[in-house]
C-alpha atoms as a PDB file:
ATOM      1  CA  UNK A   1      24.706  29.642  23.831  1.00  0.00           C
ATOM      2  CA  UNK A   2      23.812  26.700  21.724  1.00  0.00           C
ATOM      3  CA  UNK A   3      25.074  27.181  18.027  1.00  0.00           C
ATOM      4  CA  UNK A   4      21.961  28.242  15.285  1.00  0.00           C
ATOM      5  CA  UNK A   5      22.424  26.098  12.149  1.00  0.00           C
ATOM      6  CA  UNK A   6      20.105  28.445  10.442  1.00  0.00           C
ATOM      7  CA  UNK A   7      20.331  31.927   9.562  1.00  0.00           C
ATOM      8  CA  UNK A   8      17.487  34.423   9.880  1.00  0.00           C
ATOM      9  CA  UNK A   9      16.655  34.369   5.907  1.00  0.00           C
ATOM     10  CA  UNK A  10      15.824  30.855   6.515  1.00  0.00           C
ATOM     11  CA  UNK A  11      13.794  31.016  10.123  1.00  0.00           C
ATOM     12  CA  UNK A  12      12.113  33.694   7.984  1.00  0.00           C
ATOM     13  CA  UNK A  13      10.832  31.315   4.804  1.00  0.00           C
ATOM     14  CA  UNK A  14      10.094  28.905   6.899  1.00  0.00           C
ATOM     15  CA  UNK A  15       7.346  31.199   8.993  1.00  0.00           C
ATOM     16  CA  UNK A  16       6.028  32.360   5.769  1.00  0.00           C
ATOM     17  CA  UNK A  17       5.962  29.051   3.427  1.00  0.00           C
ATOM     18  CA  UNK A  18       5.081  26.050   6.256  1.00  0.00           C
ATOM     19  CA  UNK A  19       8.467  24.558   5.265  1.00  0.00           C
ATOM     20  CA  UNK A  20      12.453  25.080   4.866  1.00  0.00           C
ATOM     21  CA  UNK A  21      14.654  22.545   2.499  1.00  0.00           C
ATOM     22  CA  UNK A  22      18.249  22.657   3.649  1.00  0.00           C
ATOM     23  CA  UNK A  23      20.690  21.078   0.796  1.00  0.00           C
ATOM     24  CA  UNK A  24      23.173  19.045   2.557  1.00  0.00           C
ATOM     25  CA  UNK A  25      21.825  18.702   5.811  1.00  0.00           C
ATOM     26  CA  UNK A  26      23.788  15.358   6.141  1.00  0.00           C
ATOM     27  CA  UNK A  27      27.088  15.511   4.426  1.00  0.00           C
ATOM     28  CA  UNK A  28      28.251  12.667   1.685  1.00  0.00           C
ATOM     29  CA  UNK A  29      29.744  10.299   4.566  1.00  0.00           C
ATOM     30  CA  UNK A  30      26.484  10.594   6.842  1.00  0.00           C
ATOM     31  CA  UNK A  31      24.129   9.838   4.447  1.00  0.00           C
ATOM     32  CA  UNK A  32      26.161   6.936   2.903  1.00  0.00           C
ATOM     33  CA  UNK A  33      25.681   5.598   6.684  1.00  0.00           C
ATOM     34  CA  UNK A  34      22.301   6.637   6.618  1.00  0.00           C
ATOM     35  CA  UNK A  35      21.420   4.524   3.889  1.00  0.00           C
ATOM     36  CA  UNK A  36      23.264   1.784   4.924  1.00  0.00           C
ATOM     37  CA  UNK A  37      22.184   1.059   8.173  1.00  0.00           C
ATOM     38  CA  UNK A  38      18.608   1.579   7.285  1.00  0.00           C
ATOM     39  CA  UNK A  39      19.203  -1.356   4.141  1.00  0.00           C
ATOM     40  CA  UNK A  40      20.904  -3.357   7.204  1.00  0.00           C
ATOM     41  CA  UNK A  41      18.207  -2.901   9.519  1.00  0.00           C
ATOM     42  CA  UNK A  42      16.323  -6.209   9.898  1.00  0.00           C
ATOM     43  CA  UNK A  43      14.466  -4.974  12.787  1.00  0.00           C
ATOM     44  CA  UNK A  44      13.084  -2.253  10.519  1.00  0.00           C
ATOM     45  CA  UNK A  45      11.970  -5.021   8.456  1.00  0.00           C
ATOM     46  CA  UNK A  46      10.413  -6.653  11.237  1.00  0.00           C
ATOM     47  CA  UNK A  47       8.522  -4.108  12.700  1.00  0.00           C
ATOM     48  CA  UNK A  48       6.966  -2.274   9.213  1.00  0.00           C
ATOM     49  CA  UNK A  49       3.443  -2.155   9.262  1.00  0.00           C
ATOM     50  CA  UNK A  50       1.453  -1.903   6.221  1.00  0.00           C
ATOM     51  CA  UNK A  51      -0.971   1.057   5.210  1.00  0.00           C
ATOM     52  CA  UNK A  52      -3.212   0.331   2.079  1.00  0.00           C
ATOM     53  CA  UNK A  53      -3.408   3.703   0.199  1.00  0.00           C
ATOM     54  CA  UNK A  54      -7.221   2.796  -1.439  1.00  0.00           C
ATOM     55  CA  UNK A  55      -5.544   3.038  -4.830  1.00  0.00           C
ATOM     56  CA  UNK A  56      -4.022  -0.671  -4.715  1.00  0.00           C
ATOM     57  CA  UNK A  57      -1.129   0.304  -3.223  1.00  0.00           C
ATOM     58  CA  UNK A  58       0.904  -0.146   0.349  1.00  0.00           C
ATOM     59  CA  UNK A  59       2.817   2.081   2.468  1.00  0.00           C
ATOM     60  CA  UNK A  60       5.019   0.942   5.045  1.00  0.00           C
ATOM     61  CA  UNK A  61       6.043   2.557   8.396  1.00  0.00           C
ATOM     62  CA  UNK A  62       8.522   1.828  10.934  1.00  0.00           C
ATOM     63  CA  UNK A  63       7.963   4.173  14.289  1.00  0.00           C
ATOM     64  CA  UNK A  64       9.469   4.593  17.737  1.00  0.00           C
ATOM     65  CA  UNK A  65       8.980   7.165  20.399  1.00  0.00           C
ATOM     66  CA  UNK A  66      12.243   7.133  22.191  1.00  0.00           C
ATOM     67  CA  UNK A  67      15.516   8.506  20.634  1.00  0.00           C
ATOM     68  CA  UNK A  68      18.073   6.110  22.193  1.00  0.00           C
ATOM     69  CA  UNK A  69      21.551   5.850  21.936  1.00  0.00           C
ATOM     70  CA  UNK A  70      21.608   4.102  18.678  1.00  0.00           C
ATOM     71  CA  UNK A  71      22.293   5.678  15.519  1.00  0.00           C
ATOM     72  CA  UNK A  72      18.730   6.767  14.551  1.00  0.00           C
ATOM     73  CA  UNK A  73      18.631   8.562  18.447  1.00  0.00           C
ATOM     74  CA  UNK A  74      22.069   9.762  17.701  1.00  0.00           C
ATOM     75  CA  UNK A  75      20.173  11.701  14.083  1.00  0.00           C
ATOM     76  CA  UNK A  76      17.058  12.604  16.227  1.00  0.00           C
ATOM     77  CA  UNK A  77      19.063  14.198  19.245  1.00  0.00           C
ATOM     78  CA  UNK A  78      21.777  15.960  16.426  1.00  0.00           C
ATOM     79  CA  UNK A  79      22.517  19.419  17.528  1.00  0.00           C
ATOM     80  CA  UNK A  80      21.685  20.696  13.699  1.00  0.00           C
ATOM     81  CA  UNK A  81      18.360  19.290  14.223  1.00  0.00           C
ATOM     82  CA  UNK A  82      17.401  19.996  17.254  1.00  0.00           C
ATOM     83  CA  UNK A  83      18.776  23.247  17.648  1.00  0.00           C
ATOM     84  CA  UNK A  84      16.903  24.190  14.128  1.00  0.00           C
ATOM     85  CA  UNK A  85      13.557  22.948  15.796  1.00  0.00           C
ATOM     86  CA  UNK A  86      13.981  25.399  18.813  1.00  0.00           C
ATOM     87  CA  UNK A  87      15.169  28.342  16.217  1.00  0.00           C
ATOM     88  CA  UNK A  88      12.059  27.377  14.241  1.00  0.00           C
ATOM     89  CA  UNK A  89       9.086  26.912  16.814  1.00  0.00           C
ATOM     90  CA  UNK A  90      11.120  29.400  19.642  1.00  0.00           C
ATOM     91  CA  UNK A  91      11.029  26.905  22.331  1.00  0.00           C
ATOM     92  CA  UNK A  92      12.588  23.611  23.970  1.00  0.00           C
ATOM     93  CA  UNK A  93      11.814  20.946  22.096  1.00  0.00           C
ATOM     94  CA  UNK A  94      11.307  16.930  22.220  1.00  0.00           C
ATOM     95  CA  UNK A  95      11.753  14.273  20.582  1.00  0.00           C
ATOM     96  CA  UNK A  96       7.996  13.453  19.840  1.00  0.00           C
ATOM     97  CA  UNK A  97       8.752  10.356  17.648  1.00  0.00           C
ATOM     98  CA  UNK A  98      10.532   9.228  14.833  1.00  0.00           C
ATOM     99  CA  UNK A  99       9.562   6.852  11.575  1.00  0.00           C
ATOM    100  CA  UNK A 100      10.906   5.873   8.724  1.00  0.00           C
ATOM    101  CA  UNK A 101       8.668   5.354   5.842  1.00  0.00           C
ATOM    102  CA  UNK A 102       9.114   3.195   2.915  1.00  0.00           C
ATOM    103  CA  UNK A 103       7.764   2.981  -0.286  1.00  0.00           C
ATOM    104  CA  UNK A 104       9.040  -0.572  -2.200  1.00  0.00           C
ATOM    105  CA  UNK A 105       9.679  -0.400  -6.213  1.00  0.00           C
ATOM    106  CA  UNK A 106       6.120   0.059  -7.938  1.00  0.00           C
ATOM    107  CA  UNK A 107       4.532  -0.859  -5.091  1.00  0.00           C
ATOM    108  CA  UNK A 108       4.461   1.585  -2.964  1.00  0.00           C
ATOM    109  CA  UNK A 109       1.551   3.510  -1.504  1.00  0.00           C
ATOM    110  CA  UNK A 110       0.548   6.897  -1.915  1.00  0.00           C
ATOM    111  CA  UNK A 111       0.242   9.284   1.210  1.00  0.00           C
ATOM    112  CA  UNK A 112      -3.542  11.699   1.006  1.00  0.00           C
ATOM    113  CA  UNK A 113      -3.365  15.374   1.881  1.00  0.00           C
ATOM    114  CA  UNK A 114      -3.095  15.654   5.276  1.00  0.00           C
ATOM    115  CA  UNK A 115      -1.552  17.832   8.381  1.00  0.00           C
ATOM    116  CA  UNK A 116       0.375  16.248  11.052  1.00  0.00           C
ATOM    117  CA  UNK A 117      -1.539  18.245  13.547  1.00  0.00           C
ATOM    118  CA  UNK A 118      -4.564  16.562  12.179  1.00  0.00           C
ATOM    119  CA  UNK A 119      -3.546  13.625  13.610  1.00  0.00           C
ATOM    120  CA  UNK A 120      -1.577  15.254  16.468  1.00  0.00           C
ATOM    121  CA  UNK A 121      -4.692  17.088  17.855  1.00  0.00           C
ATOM    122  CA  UNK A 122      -6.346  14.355  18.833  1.00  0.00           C
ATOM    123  CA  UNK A 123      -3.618  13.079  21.051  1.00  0.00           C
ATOM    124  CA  UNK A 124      -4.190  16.428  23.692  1.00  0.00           C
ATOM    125  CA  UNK A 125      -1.267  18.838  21.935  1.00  0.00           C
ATOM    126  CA  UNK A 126      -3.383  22.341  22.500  1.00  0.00           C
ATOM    127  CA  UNK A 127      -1.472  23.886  19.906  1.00  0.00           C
ATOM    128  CA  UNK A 128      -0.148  22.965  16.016  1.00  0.00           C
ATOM    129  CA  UNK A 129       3.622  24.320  17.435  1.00  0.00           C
ATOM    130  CA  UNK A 130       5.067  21.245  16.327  1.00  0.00           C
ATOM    131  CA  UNK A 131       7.421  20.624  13.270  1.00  0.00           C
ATOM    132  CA  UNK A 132       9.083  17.408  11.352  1.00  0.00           C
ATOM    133  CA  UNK A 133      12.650  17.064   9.732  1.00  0.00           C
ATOM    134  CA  UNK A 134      11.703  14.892   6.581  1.00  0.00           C
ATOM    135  CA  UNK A 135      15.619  13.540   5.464  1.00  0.00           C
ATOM    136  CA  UNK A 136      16.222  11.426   2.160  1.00  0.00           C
ATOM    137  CA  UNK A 137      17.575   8.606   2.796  1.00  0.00           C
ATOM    138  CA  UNK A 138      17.418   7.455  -0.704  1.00  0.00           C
ATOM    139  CA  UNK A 139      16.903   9.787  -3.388  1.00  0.00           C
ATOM    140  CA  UNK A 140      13.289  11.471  -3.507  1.00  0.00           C
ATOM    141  CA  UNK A 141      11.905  11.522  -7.104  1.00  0.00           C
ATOM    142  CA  UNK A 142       8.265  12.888  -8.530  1.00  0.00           C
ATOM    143  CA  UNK A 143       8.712   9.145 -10.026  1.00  0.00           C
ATOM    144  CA  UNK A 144       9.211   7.468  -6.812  1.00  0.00           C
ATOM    145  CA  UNK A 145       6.651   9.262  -4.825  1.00  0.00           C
ATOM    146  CA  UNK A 146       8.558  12.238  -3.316  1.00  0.00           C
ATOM    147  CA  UNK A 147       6.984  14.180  -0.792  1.00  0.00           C
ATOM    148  CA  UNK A 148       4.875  17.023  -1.960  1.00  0.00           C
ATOM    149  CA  UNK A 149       3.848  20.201   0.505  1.00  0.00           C
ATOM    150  CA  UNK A 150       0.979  22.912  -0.269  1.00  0.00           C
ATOM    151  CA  UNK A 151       2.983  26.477   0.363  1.00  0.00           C
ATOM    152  CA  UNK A 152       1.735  28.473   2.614  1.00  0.00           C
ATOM    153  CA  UNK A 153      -0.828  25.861   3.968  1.00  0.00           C
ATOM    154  CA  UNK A 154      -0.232  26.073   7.640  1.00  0.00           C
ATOM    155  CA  UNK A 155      -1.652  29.464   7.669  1.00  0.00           C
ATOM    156  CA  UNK A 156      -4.800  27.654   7.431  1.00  0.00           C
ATOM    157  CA  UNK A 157      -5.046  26.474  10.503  1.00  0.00           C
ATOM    158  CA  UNK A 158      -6.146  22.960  11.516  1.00  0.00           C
ATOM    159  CA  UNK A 159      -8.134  21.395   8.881  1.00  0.00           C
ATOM    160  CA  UNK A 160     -10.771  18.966   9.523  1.00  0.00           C
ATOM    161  CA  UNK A 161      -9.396  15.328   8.671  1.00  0.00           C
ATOM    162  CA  UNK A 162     -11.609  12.018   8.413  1.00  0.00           C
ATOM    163  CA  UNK A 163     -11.157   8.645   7.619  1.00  0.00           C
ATOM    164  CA  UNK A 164     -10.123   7.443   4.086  1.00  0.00           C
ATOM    165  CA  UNK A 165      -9.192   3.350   4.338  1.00  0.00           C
ATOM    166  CA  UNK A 166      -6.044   3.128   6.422  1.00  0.00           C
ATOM    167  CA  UNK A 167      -5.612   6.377   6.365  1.00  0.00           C
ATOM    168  CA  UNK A 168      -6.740   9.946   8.054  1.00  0.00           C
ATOM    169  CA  UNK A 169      -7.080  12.528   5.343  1.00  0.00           C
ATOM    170  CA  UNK A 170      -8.242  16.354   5.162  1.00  0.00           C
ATOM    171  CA  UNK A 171     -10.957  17.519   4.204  1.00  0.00           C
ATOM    172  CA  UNK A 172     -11.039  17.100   0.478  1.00  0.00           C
ATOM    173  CA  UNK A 173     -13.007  20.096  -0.719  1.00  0.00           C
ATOM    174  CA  UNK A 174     -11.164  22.291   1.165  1.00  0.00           C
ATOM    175  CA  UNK A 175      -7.868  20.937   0.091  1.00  0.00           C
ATOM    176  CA  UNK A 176      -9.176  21.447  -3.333  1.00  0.00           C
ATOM    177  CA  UNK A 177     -10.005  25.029  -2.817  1.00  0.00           C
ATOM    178  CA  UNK A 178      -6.245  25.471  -1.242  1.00  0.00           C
ATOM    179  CA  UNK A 179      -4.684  24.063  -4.268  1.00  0.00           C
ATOM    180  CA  UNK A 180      -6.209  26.705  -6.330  1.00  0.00           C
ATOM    181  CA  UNK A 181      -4.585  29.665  -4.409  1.00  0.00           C
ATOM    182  CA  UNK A 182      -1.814  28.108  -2.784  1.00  0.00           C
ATOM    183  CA  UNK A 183       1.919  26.663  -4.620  1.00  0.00           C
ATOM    184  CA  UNK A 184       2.036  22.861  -5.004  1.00  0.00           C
ATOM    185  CA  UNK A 185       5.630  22.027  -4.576  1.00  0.00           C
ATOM    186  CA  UNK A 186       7.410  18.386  -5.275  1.00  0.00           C
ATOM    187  CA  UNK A 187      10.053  18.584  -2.332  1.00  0.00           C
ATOM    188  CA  UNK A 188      12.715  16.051  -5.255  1.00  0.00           C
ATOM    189  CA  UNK A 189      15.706  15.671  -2.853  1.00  0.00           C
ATOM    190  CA  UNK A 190      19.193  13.517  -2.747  1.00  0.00           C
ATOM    191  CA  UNK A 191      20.341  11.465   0.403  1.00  0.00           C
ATOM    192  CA  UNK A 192      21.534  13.944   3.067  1.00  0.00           C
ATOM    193  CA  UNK A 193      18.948  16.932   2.099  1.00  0.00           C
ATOM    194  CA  UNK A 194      15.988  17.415   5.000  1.00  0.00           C
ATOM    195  CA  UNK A 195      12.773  19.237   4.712  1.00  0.00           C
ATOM    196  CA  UNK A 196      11.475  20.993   7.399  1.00  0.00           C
ATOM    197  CA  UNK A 197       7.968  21.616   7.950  1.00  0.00           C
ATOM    198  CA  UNK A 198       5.218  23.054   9.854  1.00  0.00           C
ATOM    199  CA  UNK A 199       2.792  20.305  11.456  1.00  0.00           C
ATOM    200  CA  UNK A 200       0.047  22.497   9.660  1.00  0.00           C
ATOM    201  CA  UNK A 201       1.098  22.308   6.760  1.00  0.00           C
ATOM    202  CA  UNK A 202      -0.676  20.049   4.175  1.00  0.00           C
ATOM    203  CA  UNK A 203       0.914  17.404   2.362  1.00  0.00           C
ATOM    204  CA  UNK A 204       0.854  14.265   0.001  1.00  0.00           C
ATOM    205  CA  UNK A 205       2.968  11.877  -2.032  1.00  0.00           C
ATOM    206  CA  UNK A 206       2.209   9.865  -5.078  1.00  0.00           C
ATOM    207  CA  UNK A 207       2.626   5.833  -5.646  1.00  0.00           C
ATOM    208  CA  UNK A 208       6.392   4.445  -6.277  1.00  0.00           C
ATOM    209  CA  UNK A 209       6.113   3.810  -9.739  1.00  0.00           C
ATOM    210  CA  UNK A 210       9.733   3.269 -10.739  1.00  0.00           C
ATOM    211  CA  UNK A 211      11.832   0.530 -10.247  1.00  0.00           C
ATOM    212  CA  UNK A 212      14.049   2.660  -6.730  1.00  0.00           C
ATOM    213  CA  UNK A 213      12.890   2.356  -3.566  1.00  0.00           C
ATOM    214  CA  UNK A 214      12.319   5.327  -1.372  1.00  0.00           C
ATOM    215  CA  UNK A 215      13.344   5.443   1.916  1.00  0.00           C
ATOM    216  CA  UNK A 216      13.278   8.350   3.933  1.00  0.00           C
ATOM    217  CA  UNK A 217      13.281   9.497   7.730  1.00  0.00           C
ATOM    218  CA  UNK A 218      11.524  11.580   9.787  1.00  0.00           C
ATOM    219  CA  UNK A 219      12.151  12.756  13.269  1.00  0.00           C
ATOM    220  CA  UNK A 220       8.951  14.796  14.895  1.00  0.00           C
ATOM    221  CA  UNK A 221       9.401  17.440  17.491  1.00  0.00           C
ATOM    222  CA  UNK A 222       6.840  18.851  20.317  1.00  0.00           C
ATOM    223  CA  UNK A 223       7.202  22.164  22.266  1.00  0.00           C
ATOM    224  CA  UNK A 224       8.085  22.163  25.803  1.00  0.00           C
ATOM    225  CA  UNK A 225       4.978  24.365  26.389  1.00  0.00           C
ATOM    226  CA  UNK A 226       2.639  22.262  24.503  1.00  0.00           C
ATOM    227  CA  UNK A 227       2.730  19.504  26.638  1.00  0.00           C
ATOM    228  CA  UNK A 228       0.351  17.117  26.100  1.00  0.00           C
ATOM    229  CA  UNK A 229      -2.873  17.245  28.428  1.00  0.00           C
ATOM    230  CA  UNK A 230      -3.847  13.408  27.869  1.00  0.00           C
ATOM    231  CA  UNK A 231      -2.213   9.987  27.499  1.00  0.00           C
ATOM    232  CA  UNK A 232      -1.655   8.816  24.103  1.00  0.00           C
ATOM    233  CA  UNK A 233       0.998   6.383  21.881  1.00  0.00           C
ATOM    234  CA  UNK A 234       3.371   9.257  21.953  1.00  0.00           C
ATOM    235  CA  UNK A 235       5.149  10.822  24.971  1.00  0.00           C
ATOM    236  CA  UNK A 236       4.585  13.359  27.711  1.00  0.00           C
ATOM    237  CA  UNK A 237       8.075  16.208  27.779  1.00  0.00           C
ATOM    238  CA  UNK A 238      10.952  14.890  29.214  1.00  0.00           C
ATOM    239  CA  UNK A 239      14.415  17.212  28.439  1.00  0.00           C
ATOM    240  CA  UNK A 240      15.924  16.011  24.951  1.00  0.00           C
ATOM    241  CA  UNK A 241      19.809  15.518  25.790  1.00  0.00           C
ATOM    242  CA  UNK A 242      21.206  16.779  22.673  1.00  0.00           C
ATOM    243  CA  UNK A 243      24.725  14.829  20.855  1.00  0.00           C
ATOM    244  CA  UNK A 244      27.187  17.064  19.122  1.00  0.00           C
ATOM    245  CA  UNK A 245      26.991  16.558  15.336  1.00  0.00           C
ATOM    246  CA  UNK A 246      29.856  14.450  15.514  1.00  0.00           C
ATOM    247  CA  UNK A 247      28.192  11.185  17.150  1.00  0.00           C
ATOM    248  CA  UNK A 248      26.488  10.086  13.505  1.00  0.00           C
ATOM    249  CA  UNK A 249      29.866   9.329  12.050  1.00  0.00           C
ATOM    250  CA  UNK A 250      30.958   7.968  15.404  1.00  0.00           C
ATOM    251  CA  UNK A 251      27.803   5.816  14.997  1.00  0.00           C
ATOM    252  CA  UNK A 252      28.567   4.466  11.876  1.00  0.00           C
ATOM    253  CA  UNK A 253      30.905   1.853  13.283  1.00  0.00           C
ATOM    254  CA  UNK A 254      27.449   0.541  14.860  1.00  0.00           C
ATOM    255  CA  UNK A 255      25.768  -0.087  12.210  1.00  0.00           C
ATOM    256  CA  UNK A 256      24.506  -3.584  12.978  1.00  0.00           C
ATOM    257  CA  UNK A 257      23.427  -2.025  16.686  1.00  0.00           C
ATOM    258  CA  UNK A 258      19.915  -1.051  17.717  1.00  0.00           C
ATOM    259  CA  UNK A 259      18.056  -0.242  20.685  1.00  0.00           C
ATOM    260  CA  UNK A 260      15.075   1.242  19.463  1.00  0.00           C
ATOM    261  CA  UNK A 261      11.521  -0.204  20.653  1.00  0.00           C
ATOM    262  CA  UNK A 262       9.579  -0.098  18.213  1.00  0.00           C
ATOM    263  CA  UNK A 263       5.708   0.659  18.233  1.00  0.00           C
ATOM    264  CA  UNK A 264       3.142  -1.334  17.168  1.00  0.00           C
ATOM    265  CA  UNK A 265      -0.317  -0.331  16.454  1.00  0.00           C
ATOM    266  CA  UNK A 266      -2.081  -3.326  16.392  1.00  0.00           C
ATOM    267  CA  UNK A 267      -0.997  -3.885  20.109  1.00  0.00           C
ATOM    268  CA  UNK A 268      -1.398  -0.056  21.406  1.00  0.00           C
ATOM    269  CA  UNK A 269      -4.964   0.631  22.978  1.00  0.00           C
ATOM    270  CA  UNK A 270      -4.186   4.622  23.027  1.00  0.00           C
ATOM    271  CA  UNK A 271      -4.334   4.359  19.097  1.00  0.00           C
ATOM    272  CA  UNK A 272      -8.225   3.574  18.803  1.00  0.00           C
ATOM    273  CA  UNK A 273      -8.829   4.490  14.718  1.00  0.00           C
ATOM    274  CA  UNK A 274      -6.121   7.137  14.836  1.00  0.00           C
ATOM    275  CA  UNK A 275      -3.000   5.500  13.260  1.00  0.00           C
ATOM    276  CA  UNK A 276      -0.073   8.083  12.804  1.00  0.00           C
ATOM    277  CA  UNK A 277       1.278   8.910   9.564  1.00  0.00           C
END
């Protein structure tokens, strides 16, 4: 039987809040490698595209649907990860893409209130069972645009998301009306610490307005059961191999090494108006 990272306590808060922070998800080591291959990266660099946020400022995301044998597939396929996403949505997961976003010193761009699922829907998932693993790669500050999540919001079910510039957005009166019943929480984490959370659940970040840059990763998981009925820029199931924990340390003698194939928007005719997040 595959070994269950978290304990019942946890499975628990995560069911009732929409997300889970686990301290220390990546120990000191990882995260220093972590942070250094992602600063290393040029192809990260390369393959950024920009998201204007309608308040003069720019996102950046770098995404990929296949978790190779790199170091970034090595995080994505992790036995602590994955075996936490099949505790969490009690199924076989996989690996439904990964991204790391990145918000440059004062210029970076804020994210709207939105659910995953809102985008997510309209690529033929039937249901919202679906979660991401949100891990610091630098630290995540209220000053530096840290993630913020609405507690309790995925109880809400799918909320109906439009178009706001680059991005896709929920509907803002009803986000307004959850914010008055519902916890706002700043999710301010340190390299290594992950947020889990619900693809229901509704959530935002602020500009970069100090002078650090915030980096962080996310790697998004599907159900085996909610396959996909129709084509789109991310995959159909295929089994996830998972890679004992150890293989991140192993990887950080690769630093310099990538396979990853990157996606681009711009060149994907799936995507139509409905960039990903």
């Amino acid at each position: 039987m595959a070994a269950q990272p978290l304990d019942a306590q946890q499975v628990a808060d995560f069911h009732r809040d929409g997300f889970l922070i686990v301290p220390g998800l990546f120990d000191a080591a990882e995260a220093d490698i972590l942070r250094a291959a992602a600063k290393a990266d040029k192809s990260f660099e390369a393959n950024a595209y920009d998201l204007e946020d309608g308040e003069g400022g720019k996102a950046q995301l770098v995404l990929w649907n296949k978790a190779g044998e790199d170091l970034w597939g090595a995080i994505a396929r992790s036995e602590r990860i994955v075996n936490a996403m099949e505790q969490l949505l009690d199924d076989e997961v996989y690996h439904y893409h990964s991204k790391m976003s990145i918000k440059a010193p004062r210029t970076g761009g804020a994210w709207s209130w939105h659910q995953d699922y809102g985008y997510w829907y309209q690529n033929g998932c039937l249901f919202p069972d679906m979660a991401s693993v949100f891990i610091a790669v630098d630290p995540n500050t209220r000053a530096n645009g840290c993630l913020q999540v609405l507690k309790g919001s995925h109880q809400l079910g799918r909320v109906e998301h439009g178009r706001f510039g680059d991005q896709t957005c929920a509907d803002p009166e009803r986000v307004e009306e959850a914010l008055k019943v519902m916890e706002l929480v700043y999710v301010e984490i340190d390299p290594g610490d992950a947020l889990f959370f619900h693809s229901n659940t509704l959530h935002r970040s602020d500009q970069n307005t100090s002078d650090e840059p915030r980096w962080s990763l996310l790697c998004c998981y599907n159900s085996k059961h909610n396959n996909p009925y129709k084509e789109s820029h991310h995959p159909f199931y295929e089994p996830l191999e998972k890679l004992p924990d150890s293989a991140i340390k192993e990887m950080g003698a690769k630093l310099f090494e990538s396979d990853t194939e990157f996606w681009d928007p711009a060149a994907d005719e799936t995507v139509g108006a409905n960039k990903d997040d």
